[in-house]
N, C-alpha and C. Protein backbone atom coordinates (compact mmCIF):
# COMPACT_ATOMS: atom_id res chain seq x y z
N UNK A 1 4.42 29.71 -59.67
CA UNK A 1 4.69 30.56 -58.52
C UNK A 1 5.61 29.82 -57.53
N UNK A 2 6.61 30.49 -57.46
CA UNK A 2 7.74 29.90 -56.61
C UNK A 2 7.45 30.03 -55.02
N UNK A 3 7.35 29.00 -53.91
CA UNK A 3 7.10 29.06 -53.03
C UNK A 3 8.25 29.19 -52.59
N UNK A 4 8.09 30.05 -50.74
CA UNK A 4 9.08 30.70 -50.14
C UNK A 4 9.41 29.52 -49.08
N UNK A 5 10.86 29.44 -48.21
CA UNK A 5 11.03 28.66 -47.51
C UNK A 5 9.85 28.75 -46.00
N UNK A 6 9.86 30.26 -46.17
CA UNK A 6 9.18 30.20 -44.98
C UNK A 6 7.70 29.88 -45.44
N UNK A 7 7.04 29.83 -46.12
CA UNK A 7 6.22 29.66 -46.58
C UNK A 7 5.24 28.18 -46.10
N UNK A 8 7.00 27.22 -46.75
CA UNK A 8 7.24 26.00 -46.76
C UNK A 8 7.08 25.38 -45.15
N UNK A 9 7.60 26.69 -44.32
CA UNK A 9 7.73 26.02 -43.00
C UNK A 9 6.53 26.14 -42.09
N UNK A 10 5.68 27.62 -42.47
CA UNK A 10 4.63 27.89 -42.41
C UNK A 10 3.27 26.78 -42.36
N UNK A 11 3.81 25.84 -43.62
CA UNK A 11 2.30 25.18 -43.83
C UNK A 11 2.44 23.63 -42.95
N UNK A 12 3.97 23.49 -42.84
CA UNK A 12 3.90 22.08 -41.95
C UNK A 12 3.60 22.20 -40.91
N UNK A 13 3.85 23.65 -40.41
CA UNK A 13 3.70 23.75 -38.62
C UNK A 13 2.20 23.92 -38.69
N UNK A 14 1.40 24.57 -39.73
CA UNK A 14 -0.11 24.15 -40.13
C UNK A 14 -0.59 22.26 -40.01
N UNK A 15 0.02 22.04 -40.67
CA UNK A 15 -0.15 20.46 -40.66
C UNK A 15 -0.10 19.89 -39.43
N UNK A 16 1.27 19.89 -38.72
CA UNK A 16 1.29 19.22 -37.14
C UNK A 16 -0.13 19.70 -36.60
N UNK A 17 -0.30 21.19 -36.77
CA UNK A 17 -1.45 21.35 -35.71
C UNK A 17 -2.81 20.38 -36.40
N UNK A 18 -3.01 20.85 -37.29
CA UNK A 18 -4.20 19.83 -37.51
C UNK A 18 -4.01 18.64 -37.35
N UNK A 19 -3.29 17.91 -37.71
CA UNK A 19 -2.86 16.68 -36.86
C UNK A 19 -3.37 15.94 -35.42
N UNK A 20 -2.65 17.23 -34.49
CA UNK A 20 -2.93 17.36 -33.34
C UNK A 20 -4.06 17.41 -32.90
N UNK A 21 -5.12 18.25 -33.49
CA UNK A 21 -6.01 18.10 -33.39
C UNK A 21 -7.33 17.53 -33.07
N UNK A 22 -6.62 16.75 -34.51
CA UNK A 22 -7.44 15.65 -34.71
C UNK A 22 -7.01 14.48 -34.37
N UNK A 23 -6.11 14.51 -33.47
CA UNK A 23 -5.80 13.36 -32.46
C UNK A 23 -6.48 13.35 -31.47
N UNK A 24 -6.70 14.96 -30.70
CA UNK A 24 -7.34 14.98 -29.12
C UNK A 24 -8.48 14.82 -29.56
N UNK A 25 -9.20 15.44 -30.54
CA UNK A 25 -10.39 14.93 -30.85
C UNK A 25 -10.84 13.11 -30.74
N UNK A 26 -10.20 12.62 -31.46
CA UNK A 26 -10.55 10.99 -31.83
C UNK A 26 -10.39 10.44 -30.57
N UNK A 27 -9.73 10.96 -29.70
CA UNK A 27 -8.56 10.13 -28.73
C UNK A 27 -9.40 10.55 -27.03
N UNK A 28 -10.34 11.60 -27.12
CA UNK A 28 -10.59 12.54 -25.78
C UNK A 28 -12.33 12.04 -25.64
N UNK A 29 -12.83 11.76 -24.85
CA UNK A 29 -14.28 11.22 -24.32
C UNK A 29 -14.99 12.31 -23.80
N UNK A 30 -15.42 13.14 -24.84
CA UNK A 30 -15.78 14.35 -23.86
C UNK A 30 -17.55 13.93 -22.89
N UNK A 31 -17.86 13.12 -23.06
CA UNK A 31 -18.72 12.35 -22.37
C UNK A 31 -18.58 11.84 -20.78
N UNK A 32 -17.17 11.74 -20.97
CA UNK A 32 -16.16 10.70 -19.72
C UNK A 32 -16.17 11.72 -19.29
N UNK A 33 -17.27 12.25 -18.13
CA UNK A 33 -17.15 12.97 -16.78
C UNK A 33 -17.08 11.60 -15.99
N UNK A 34 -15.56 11.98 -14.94
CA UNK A 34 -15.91 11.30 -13.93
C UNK A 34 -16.72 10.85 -12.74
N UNK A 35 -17.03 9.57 -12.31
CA UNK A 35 -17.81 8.94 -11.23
C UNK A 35 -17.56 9.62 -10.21
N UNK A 36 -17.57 9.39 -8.92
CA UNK A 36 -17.27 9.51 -7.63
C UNK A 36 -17.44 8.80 -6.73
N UNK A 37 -16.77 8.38 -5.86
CA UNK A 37 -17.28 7.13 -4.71
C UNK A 37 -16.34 7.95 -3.58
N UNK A 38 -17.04 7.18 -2.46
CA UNK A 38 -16.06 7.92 -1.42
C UNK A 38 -15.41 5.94 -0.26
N UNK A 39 -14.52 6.69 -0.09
CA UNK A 39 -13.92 5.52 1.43
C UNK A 39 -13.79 6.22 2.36
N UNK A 40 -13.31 5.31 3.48
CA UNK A 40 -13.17 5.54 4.49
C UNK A 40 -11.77 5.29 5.24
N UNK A 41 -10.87 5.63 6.05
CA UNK A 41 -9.70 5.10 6.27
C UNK A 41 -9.39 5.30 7.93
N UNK A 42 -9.10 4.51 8.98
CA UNK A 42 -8.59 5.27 10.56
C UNK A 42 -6.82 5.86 10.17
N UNK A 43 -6.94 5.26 9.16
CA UNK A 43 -5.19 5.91 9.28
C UNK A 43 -4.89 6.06 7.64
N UNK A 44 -4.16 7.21 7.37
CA UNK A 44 -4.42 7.00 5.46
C UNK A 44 -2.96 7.89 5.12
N UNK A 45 -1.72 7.70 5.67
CA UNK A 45 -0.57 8.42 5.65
C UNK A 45 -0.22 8.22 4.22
N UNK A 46 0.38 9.21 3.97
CA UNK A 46 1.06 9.64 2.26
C UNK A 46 -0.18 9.65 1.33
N UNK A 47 -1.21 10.13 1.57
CA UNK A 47 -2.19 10.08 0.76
C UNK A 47 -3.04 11.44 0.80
N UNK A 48 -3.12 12.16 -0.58
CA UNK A 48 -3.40 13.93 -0.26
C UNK A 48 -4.28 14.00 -1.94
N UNK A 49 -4.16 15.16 -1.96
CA UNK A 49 -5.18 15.89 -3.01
C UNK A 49 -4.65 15.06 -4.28
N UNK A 50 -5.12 14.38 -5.15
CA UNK A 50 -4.26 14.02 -6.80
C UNK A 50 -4.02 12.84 -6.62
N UNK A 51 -3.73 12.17 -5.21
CA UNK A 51 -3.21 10.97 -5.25
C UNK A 51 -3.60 9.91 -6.52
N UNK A 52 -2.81 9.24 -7.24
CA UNK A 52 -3.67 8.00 -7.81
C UNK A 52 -4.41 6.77 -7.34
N UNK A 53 -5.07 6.65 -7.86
CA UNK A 53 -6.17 5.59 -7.44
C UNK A 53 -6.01 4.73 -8.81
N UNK A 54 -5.69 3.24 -8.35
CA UNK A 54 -5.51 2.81 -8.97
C UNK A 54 -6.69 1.09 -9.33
N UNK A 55 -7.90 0.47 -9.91
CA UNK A 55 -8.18 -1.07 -10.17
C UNK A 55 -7.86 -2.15 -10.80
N UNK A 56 -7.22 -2.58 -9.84
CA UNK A 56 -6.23 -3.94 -10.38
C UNK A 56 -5.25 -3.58 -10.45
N UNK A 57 -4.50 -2.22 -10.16
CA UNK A 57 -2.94 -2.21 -10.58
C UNK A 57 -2.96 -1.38 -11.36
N UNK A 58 -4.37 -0.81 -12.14
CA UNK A 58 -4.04 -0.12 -13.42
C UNK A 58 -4.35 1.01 -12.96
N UNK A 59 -4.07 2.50 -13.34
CA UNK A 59 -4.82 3.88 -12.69
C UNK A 59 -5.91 4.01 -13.65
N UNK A 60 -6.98 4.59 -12.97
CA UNK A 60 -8.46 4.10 -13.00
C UNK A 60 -8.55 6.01 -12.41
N UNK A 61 -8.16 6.70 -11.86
CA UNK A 61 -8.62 7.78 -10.95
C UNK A 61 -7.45 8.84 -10.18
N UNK A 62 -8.22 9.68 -9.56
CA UNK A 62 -7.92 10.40 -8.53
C UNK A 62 -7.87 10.64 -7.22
N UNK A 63 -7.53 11.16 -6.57
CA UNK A 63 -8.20 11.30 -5.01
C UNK A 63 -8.33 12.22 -5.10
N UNK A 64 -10.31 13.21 -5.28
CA UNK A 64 -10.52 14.58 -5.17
C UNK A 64 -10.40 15.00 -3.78
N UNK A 65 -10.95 14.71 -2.93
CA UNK A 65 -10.81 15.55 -1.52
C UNK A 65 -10.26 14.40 -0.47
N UNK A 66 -9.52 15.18 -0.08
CA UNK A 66 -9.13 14.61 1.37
C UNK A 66 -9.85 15.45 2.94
N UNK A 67 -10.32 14.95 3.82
CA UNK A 67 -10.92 15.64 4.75
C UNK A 67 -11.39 14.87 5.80
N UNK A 68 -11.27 15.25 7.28
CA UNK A 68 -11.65 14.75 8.39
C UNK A 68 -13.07 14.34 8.89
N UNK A 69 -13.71 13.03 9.59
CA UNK A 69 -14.98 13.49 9.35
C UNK A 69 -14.78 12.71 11.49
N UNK A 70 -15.59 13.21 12.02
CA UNK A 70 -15.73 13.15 13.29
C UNK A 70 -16.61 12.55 13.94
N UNK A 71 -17.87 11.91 13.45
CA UNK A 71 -19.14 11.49 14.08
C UNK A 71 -19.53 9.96 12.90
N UNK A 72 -19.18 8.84 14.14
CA UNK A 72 -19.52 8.80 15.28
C UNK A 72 -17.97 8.66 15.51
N UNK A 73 -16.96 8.97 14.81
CA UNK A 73 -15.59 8.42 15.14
C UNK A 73 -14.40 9.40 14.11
N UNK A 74 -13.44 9.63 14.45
CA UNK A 74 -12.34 9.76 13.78
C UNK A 74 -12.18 9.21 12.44
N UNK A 75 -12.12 10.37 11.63
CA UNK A 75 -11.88 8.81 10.34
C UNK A 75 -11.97 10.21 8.87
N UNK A 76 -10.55 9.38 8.58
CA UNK A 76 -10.09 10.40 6.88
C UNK A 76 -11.11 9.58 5.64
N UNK A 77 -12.05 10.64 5.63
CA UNK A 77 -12.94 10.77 4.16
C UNK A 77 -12.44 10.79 3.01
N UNK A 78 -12.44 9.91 2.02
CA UNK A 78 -11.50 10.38 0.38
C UNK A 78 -12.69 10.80 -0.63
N UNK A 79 -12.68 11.50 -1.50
CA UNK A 79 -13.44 11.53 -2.49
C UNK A 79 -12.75 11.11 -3.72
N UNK A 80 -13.21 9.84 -4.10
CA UNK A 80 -12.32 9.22 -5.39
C UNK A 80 -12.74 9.70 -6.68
N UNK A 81 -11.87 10.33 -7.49
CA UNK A 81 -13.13 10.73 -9.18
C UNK A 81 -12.18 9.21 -9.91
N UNK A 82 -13.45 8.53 -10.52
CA UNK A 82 -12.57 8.02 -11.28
C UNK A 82 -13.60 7.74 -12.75
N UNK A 83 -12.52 7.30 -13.31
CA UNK A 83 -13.10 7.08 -14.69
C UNK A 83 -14.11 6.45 -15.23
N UNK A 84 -14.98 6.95 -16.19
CA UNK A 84 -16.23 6.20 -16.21
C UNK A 84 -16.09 4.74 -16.77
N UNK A 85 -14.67 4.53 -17.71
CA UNK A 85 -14.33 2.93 -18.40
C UNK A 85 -13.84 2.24 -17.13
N UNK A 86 -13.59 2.76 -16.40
CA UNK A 86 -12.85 1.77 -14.93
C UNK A 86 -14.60 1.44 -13.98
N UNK A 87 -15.02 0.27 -14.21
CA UNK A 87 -16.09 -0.03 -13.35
C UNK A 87 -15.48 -0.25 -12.02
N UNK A 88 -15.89 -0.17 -10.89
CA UNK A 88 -15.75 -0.58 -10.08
C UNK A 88 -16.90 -1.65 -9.12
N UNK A 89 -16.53 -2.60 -8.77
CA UNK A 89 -17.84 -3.72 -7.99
C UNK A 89 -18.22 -3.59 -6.55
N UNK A 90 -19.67 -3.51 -6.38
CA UNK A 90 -20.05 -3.59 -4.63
C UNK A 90 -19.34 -4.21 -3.97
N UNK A 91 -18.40 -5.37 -4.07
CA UNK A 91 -17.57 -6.38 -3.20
C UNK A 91 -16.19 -5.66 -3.25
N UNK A 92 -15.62 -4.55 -4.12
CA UNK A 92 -14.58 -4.21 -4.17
C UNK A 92 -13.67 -3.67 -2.78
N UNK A 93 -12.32 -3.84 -2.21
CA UNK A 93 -11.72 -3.04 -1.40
C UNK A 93 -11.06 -1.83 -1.41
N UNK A 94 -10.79 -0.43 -1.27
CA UNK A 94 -9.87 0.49 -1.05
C UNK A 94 -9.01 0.10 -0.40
N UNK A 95 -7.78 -0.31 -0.54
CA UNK A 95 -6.37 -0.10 0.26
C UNK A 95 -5.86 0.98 0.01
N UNK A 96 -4.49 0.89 0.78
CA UNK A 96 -3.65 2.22 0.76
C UNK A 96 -2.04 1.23 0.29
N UNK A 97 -1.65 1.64 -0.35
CA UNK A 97 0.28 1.02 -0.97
C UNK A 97 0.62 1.92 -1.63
N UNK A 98 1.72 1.62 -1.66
CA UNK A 98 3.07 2.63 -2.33
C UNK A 98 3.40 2.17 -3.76
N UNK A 99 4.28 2.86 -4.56
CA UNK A 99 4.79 2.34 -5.73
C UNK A 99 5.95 2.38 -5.78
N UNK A 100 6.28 1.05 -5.89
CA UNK A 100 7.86 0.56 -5.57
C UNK A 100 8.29 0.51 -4.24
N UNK A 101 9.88 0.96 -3.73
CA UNK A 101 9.99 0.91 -2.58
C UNK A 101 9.35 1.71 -1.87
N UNK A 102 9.94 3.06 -2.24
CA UNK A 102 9.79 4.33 -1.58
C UNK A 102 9.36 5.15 -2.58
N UNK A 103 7.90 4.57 -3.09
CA UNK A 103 7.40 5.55 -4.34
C UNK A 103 6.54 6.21 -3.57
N UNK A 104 5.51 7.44 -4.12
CA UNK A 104 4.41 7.77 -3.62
C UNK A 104 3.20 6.78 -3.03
N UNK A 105 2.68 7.14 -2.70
CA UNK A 105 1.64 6.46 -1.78
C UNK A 105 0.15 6.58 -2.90
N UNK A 106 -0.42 5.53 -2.82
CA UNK A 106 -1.92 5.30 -3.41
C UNK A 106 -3.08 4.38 -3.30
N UNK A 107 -3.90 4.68 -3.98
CA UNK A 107 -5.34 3.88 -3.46
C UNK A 107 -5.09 2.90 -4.52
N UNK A 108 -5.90 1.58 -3.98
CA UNK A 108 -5.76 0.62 -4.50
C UNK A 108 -7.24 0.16 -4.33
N UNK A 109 -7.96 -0.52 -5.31
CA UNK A 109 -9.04 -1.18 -5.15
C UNK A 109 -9.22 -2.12 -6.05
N UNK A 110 -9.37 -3.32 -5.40
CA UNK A 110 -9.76 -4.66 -6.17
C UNK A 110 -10.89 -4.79 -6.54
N UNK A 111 -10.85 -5.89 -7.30
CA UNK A 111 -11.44 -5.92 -8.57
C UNK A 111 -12.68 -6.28 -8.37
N UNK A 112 -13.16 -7.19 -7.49
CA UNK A 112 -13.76 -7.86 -6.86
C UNK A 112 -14.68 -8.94 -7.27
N UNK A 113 -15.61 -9.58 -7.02
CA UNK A 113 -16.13 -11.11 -7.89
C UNK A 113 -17.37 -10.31 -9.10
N UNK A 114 -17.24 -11.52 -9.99
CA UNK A 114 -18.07 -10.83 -10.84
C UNK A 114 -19.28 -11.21 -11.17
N UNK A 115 -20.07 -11.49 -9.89
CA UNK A 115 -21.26 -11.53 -9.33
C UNK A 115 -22.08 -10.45 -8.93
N UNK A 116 -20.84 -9.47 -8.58
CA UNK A 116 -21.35 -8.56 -8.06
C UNK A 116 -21.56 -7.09 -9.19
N UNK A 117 -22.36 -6.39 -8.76
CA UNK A 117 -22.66 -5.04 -9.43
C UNK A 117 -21.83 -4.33 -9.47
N UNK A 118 -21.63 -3.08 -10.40
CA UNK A 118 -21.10 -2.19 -10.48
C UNK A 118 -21.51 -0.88 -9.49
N UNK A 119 -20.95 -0.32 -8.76
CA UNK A 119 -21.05 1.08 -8.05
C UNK A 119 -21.76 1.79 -8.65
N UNK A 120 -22.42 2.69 -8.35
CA UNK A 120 -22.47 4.49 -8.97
C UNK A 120 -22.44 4.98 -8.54
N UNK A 121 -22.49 6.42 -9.20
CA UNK A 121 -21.86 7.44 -8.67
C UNK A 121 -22.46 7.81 -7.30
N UNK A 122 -21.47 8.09 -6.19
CA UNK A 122 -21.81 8.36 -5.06
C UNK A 122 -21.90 7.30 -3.73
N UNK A 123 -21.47 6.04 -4.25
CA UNK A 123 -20.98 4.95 -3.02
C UNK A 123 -20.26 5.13 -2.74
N UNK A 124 -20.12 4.46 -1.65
CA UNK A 124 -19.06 3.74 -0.67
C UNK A 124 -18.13 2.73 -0.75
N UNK A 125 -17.14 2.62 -0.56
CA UNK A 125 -16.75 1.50 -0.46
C UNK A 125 -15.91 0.99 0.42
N UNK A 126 -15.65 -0.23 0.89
CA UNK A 126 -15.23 -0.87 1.78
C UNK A 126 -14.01 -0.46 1.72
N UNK A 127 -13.12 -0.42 2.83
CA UNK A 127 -11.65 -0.07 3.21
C UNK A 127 -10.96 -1.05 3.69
N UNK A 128 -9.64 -1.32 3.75
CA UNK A 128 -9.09 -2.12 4.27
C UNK A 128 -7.99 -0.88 4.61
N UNK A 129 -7.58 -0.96 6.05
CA UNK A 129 -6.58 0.29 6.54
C UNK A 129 -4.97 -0.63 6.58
N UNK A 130 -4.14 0.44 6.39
CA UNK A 130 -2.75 -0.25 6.43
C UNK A 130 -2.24 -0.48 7.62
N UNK A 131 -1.26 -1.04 7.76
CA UNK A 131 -0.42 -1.70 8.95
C UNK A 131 0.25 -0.47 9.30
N UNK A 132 0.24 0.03 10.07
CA UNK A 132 0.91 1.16 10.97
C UNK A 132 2.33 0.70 11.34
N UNK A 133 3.59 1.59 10.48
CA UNK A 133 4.77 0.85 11.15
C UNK A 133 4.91 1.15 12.80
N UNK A 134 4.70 1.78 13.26
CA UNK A 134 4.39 2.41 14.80
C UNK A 134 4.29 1.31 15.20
N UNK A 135 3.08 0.87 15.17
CA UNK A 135 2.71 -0.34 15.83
C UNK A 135 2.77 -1.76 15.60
N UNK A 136 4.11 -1.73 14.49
CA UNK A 136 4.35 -3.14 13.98
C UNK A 136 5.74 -3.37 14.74
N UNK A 137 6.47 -1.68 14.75
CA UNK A 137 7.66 -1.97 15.53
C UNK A 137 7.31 -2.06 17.10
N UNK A 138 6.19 -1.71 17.48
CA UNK A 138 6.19 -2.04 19.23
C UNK A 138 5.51 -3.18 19.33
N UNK A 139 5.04 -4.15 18.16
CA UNK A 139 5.08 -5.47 18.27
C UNK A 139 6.29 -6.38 18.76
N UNK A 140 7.37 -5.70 17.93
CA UNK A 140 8.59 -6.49 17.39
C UNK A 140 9.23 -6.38 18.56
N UNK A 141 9.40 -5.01 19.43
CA UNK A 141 9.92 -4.72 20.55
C UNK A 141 9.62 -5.93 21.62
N UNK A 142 8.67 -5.70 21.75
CA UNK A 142 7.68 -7.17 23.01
C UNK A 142 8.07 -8.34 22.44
N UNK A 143 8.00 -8.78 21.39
CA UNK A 143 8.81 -10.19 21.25
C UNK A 143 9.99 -10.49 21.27
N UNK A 144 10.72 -9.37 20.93
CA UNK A 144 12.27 -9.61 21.33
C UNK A 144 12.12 -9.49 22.99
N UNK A 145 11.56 -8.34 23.59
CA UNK A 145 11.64 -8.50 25.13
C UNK A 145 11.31 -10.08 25.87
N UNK A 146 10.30 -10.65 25.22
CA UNK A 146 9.62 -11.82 25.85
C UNK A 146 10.56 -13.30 25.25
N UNK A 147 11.00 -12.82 23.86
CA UNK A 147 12.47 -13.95 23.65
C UNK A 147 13.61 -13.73 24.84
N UNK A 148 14.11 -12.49 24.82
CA UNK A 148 15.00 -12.66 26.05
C UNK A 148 14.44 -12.93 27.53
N UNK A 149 12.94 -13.14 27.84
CA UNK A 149 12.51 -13.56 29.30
C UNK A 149 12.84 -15.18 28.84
N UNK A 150 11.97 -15.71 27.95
CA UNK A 150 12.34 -17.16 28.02
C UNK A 150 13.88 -17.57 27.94
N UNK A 151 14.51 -17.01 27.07
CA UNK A 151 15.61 -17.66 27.31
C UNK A 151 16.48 -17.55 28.83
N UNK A 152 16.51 -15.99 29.41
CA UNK A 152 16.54 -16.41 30.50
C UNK A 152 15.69 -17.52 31.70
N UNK A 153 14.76 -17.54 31.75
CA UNK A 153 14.04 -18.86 32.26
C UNK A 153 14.46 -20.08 31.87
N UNK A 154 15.04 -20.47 30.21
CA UNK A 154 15.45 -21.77 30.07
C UNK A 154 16.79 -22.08 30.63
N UNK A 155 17.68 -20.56 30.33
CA UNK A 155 19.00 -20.67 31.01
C UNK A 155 18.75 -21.43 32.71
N UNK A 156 18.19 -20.45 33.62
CA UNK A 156 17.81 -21.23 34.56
C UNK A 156 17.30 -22.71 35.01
N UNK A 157 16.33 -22.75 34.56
CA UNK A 157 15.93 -24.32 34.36
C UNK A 157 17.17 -25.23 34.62
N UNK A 158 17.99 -24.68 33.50
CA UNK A 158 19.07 -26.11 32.50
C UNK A 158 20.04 -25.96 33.91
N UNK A 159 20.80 -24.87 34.79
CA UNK A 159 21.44 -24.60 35.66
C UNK A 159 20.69 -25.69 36.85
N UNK A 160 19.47 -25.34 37.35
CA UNK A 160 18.86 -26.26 38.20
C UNK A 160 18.76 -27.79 38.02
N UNK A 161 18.63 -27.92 37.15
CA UNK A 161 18.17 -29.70 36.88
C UNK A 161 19.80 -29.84 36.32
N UNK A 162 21.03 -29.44 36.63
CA UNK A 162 22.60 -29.76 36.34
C UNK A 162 22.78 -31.13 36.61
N UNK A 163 22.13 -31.32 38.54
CA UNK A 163 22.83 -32.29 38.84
C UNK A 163 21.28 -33.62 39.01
N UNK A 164 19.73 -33.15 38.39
CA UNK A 164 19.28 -34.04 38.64
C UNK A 164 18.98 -34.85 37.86
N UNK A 165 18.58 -34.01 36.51
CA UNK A 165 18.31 -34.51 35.04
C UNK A 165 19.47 -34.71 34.10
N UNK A 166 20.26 -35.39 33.86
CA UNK A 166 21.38 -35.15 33.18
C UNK A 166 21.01 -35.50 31.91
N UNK A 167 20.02 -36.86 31.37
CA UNK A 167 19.49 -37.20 30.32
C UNK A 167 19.02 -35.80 29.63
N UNK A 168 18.46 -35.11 30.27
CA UNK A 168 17.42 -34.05 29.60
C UNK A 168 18.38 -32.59 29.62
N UNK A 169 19.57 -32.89 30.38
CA UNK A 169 20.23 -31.56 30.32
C UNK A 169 21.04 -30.94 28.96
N UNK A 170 20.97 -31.87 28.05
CA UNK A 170 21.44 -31.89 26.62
C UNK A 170 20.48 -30.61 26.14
N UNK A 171 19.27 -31.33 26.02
CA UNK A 171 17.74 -31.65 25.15
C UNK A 171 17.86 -29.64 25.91
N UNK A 172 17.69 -29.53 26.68
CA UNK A 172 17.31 -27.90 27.18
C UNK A 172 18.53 -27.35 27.05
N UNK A 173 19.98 -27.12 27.05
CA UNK A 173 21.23 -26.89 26.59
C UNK A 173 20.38 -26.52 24.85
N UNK A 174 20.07 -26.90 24.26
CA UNK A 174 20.06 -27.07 22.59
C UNK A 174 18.93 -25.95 22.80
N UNK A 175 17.90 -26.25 23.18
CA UNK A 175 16.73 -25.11 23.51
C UNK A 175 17.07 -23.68 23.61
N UNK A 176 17.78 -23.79 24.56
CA UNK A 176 18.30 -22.45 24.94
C UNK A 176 18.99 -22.07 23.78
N UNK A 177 19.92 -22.85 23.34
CA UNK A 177 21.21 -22.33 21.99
C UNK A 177 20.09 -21.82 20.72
N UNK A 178 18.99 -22.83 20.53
CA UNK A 178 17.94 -22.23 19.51
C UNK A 178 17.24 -21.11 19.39
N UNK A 179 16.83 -20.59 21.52
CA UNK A 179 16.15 -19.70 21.83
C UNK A 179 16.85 -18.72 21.38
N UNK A 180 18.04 -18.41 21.89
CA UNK A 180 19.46 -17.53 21.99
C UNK A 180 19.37 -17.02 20.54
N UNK A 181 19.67 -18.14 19.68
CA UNK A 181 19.97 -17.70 17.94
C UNK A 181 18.71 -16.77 17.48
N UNK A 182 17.56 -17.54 17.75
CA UNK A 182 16.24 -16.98 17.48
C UNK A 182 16.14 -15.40 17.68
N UNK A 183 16.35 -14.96 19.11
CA UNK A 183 16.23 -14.12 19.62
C UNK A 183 17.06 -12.78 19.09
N UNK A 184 18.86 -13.24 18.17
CA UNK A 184 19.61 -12.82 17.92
C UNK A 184 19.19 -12.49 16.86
N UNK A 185 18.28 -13.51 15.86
CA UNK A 185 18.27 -12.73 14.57
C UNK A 185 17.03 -12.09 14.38
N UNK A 186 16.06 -12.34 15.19
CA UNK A 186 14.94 -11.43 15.49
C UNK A 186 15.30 -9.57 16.09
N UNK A 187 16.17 -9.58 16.84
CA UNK A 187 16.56 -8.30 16.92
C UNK A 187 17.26 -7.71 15.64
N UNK A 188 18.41 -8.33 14.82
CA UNK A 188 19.05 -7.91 13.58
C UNK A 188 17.80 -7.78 12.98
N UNK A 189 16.44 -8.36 12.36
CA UNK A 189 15.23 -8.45 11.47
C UNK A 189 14.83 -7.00 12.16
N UNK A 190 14.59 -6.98 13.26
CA UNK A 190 13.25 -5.97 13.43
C UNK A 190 14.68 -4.71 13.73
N UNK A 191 15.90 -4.18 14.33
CA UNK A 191 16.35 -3.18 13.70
C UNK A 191 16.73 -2.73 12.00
N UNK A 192 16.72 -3.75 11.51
CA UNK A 192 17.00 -3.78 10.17
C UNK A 192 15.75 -3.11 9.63
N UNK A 193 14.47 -3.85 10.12
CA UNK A 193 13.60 -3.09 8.89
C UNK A 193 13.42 -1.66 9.91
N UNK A 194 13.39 -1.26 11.60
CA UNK A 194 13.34 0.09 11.51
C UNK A 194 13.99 0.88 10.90
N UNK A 195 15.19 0.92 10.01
CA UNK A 195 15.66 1.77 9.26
C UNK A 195 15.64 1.84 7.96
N UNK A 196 14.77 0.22 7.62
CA UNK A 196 14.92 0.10 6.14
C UNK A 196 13.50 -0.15 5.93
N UNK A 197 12.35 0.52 6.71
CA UNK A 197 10.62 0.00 6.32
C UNK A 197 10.48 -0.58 5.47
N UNK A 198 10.66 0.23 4.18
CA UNK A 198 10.34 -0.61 2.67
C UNK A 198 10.82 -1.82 2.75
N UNK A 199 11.58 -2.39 3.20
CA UNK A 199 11.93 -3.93 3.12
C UNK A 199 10.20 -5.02 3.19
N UNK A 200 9.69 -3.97 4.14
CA UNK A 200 8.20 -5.45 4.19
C UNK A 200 7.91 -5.26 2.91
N UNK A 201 7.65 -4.02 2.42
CA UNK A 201 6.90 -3.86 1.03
C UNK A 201 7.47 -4.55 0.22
N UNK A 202 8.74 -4.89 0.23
CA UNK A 202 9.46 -5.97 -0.68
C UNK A 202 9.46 -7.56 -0.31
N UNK A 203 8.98 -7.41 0.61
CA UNK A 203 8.56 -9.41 1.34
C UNK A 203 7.41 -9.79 1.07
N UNK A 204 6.43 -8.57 1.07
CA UNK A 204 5.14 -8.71 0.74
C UNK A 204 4.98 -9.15 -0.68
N UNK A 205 5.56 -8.98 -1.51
CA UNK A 205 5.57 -8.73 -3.08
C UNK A 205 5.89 -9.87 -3.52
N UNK A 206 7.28 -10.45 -2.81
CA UNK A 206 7.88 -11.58 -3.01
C UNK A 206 6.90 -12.82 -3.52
């Protein structure tokens, strides 16, 4: 009996599927319902429904809910699902980082000592909150402001003691030229990264 082409094409596209099949089968944990733990965060920007959650670097999870909680304080609730092969330890941290420069935003939790226990379902875990660029650039602002008070003050100084200190009028001359430079490339640093943030994420890494 002479078989037909379509016949022929019929039984492979049969084949892939069983194949397939019996890949998700071998390959799928239908056991592996995920855990749950929850964190805590005062500030948790770029971080929403799906986010990855990642232990040690590796993705381990999800972020099921995101939501506000008010008593006794302000503060973004996460509900993490994560995988039942990803243990996680009582000593472990939640952070918040990005992937790459300007990748999406995600949870991070270390690994932590291995002294300690494993979680279950329904802990807590410790947070560590991120650096707020807001308030890293109105750091940066005040030290450039307070570099240019001293150097004006040293400028002065070195003007006053012209005609009494002459030994030492070098020694504060050089001060000032150090203060001055300092001050110069501290303003280029801190406008540079307001337009280029990701730069810490790349110093940090370094």
């Amino acid at each position: 009996m002479k078989i037909t082409n379509e016949a022929k094409t019929g039984m492979v596209v049969v084949a892939a599927i069983v194949v397939a099949v019996v890949f998700w089968v071998k390959t799928t944990d239908f056991n592996g319902k995920p855990y749950k733990v929850k964190t805590y965060f005062n500030y948790a920007e770029g971080i929403k429904v799906d986010s990855i959650v990642k232990l040690a670097g590796i993705e381990a999870g999800r972020v099921e809910t995101v939501k506000f909680q008010y008593v006794p304080e302000t503060k973004v609730e996460l509900v993490l699902a994560i995988n039942k092969k990803a243990k996680i330890r009582e000593d472990s941290v939640a952070f918040i980082s990005t992937s790459g420069m300007i990748g999406d935003a995600y949870i991070g939790v270390t690994p932590g000592l291995p002294d300690k226990a494993f979680v279950k379902d329904g802990a807590v875990l410790i947070s560590e909150d991120p650096v707020e660029m807001r308030k890293l650039m109105k750091k940066a602002d005040a030290i450039s402001e307070n570099l240019d008070k001293t150097l004006g003050e040293v400028k002065n100084l070195a003007e006053n003691v012209n005609g009494l200190v002459k030994d030492n009028k070098n020694r504060i001359d050089n001060i000032a030229a150090n203060l001055e430079e300092t001050a110069t490339n501290f303003k280029e640093f801190s406008s540079d990264i307001k337009q280029h943030p990701w730069k810490l994420l790349m110093k940090g890494k370094e």
